[in-house]
PDB file of N, CA and C in Angstrom:
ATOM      1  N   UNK A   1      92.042  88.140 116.730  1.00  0.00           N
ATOM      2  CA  UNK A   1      92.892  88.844 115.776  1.00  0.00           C
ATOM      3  C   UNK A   1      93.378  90.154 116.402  1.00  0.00           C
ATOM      4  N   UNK A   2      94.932  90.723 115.918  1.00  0.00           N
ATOM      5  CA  UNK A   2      95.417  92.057 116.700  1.00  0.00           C
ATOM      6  C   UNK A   2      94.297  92.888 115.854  1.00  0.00           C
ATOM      7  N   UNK A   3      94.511  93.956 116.910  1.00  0.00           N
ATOM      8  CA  UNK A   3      94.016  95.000 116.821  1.00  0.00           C
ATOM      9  C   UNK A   3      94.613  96.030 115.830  1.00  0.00           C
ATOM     10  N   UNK A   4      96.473  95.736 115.946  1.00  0.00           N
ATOM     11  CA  UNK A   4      97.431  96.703 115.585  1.00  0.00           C
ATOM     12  C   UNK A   4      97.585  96.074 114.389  1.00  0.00           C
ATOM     13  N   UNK A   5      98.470  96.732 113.592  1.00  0.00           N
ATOM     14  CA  UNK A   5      98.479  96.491 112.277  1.00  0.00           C
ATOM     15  C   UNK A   5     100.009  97.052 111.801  1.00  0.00           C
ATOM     16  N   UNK A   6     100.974  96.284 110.809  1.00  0.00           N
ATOM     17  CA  UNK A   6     102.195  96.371 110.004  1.00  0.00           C
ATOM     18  C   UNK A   6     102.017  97.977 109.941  1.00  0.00           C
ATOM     19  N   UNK A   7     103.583  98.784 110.332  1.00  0.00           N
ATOM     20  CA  UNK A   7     103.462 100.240 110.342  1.00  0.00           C
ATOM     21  C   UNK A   7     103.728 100.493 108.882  1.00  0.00           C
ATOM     22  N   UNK A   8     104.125  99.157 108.231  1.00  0.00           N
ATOM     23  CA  UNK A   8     104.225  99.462 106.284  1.00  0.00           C
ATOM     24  C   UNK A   8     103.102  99.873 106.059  1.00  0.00           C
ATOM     25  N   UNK A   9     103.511 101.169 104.915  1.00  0.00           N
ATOM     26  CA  UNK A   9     102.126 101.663 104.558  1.00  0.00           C
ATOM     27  C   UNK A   9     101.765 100.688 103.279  1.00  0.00           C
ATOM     28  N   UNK A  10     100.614 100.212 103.180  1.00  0.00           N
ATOM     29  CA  UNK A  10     100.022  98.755 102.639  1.00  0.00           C
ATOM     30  C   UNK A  10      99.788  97.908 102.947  1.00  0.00           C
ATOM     31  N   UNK A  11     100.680  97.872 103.774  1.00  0.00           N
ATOM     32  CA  UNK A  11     100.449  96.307 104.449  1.00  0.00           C
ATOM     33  C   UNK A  11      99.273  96.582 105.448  1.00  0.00           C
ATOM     34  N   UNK A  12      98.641  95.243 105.348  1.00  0.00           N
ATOM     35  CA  UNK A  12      97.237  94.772 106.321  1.00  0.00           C
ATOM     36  C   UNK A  12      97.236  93.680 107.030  1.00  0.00           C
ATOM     37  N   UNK A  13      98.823  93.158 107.367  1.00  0.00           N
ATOM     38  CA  UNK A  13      98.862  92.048 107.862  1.00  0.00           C
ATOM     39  C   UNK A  13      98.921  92.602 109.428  1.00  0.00           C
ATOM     40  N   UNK A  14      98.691  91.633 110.495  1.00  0.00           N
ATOM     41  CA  UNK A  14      98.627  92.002 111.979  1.00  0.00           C
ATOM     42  C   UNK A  14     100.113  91.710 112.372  1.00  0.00           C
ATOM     43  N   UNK A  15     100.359  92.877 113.193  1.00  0.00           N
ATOM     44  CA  UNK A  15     101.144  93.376 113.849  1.00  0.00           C
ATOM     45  C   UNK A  15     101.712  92.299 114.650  1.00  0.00           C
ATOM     46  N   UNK A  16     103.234  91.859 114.482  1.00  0.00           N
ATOM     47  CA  UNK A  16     103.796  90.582 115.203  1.00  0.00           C
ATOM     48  C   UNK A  16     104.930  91.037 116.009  1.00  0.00           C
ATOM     49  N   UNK A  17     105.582  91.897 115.763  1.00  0.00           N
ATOM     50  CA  UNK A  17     106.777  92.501 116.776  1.00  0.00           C
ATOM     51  C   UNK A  17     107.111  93.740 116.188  1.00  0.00           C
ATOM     52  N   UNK A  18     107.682  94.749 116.792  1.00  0.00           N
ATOM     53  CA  UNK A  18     108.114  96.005 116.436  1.00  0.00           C
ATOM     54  C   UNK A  18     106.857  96.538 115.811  1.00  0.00           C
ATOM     55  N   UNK A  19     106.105  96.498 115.613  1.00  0.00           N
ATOM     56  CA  UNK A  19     104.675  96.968 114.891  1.00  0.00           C
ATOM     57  C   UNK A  19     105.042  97.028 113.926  1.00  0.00           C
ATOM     58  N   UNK A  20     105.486  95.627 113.052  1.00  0.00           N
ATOM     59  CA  UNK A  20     106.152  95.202 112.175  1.00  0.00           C
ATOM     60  C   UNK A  20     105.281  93.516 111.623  1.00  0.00           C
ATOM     61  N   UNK A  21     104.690  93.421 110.877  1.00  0.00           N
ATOM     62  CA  UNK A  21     104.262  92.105 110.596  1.00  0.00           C
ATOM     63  C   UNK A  21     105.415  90.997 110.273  1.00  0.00           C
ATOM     64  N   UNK A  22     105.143  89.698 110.506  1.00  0.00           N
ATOM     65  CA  UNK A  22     106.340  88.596 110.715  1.00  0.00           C
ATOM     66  C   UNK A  22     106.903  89.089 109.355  1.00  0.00           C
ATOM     67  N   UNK A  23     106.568  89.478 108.424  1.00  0.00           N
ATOM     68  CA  UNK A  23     106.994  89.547 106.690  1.00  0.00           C
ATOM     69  C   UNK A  23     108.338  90.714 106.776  1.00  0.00           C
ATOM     70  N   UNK A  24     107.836  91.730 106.930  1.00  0.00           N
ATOM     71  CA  UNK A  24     108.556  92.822 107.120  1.00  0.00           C
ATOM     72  C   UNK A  24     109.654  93.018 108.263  1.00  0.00           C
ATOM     73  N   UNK A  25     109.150  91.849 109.568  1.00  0.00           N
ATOM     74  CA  UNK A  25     110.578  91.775 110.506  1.00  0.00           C
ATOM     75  C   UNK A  25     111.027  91.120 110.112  1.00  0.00           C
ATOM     76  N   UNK A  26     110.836  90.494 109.596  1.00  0.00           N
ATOM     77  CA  UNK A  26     111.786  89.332 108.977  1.00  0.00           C
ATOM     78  C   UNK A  26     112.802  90.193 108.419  1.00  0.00           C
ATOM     79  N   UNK A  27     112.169  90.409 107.058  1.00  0.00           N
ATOM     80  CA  UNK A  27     112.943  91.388 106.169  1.00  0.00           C
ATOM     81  C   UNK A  27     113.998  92.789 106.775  1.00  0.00           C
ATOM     82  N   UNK A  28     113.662  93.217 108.019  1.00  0.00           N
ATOM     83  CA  UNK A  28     114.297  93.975 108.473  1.00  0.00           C
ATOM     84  C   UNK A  28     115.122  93.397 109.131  1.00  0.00           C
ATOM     85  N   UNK A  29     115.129  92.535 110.110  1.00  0.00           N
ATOM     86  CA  UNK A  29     116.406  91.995 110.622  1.00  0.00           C
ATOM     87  C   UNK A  29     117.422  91.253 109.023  1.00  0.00           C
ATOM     88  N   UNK A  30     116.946  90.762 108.389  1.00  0.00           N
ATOM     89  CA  UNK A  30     117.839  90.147 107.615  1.00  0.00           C
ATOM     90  C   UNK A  30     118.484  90.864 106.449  1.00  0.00           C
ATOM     91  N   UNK A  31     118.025  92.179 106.308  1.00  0.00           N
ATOM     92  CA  UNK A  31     118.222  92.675 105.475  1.00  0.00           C
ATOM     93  C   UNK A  31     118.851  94.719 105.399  1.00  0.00           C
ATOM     94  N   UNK A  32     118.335  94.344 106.607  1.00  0.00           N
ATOM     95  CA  UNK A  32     118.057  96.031 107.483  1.00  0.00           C
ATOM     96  C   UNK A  32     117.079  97.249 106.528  1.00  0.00           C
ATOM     97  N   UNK A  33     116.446  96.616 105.910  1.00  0.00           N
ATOM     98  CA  UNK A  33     115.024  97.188 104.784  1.00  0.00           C
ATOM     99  C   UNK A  33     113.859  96.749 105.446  1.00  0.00           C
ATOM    100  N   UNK A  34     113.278  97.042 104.972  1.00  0.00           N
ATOM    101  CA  UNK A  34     111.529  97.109 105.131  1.00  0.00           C
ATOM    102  C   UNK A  34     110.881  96.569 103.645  1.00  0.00           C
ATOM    103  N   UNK A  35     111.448  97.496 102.763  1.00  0.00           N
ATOM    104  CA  UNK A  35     111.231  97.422 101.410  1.00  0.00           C
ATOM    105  C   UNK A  35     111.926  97.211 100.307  1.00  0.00           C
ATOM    106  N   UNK A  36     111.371  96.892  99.355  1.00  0.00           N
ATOM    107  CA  UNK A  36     112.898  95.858  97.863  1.00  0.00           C
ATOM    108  C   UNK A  36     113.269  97.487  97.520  1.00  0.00           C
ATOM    109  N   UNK A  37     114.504  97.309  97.069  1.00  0.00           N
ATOM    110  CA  UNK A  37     114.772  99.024  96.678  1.00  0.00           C
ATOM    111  C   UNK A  37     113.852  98.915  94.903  1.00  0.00           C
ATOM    112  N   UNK A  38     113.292 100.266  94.663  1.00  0.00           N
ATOM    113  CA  UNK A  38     112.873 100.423  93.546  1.00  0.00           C
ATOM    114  C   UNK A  38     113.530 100.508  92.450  1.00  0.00           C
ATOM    115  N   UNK A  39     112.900  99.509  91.624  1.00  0.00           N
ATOM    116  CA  UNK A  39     113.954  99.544  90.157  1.00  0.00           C
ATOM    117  C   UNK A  39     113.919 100.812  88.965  1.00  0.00           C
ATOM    118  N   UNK A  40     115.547 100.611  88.652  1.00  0.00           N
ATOM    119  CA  UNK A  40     115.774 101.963  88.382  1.00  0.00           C
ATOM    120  C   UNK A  40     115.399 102.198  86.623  1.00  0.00           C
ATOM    121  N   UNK A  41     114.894 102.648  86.067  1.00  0.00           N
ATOM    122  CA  UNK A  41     114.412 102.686  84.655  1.00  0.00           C
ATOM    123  C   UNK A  41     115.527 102.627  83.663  1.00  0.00           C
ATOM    124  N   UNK A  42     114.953 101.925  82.693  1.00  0.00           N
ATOM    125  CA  UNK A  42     116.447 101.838  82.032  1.00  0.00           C
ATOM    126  C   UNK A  42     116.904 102.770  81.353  1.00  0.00           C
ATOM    127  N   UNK A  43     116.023 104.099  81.199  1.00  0.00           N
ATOM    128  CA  UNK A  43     116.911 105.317  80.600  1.00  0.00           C
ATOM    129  C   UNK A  43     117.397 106.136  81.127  1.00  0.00           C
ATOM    130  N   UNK A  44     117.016 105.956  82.422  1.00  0.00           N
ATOM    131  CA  UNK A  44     118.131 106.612  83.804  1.00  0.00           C
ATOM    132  C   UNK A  44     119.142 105.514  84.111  1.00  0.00           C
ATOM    133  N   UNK A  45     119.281 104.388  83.837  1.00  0.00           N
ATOM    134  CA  UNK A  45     120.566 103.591  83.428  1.00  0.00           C
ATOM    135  C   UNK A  45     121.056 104.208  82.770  1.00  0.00           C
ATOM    136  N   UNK A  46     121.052 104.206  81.756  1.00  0.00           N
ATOM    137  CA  UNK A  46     121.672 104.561  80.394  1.00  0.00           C
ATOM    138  C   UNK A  46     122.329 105.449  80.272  1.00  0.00           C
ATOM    139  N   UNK A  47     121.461 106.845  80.862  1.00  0.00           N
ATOM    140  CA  UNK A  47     122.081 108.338  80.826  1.00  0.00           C
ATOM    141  C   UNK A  47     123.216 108.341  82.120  1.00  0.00           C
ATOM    142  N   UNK A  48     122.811 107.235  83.395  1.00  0.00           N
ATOM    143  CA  UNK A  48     124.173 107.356  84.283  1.00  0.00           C
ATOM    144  C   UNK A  48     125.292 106.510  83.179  1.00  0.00           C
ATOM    145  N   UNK A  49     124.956 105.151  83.056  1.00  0.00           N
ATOM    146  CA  UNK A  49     126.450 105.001  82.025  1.00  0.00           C
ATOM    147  C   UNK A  49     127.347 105.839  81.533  1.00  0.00           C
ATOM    148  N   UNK A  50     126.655 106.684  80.781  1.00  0.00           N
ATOM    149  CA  UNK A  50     126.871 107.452  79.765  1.00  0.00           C
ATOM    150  C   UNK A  50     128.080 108.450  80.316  1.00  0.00           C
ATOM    151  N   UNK A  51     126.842 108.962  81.604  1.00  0.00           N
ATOM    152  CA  UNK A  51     128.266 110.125  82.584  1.00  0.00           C
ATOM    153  C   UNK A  51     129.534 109.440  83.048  1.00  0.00           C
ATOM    154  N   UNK A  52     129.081 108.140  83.308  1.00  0.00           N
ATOM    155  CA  UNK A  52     130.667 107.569  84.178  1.00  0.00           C
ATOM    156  C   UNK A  52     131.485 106.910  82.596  1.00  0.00           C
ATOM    157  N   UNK A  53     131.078 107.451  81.220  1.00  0.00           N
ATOM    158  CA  UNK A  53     132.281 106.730  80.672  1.00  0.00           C
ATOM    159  C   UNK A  53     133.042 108.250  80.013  1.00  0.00           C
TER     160      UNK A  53
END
């Protein structure tokens, strides 16, 4: 087993390229992320609506 380890902080999977686990290169070449963007709450929806009408 590697030694090295996914530079995502959480991740505990072993290190497969870029010091990047297969999950996360993946995701970075195909996506150019690392991570899902965080979802935005729906009353900070709401209040942006609100400004753009």
């Amino acid at each position: 087993m590697s030694d090295h380890y996914c530079h995502v902080i959480g991740c505990c999977k072993p290190a497969e390229s870029e010091g990047l686990c297969a999950s996360h290169f993946t995701r970075a070449l195909i996506y150019g992320q690392m991570r899902s963007a965080a979802p935005r709450p729906a009353v900070a929806h709401a209040v942006s609506m609100r400004a753009d009408a």
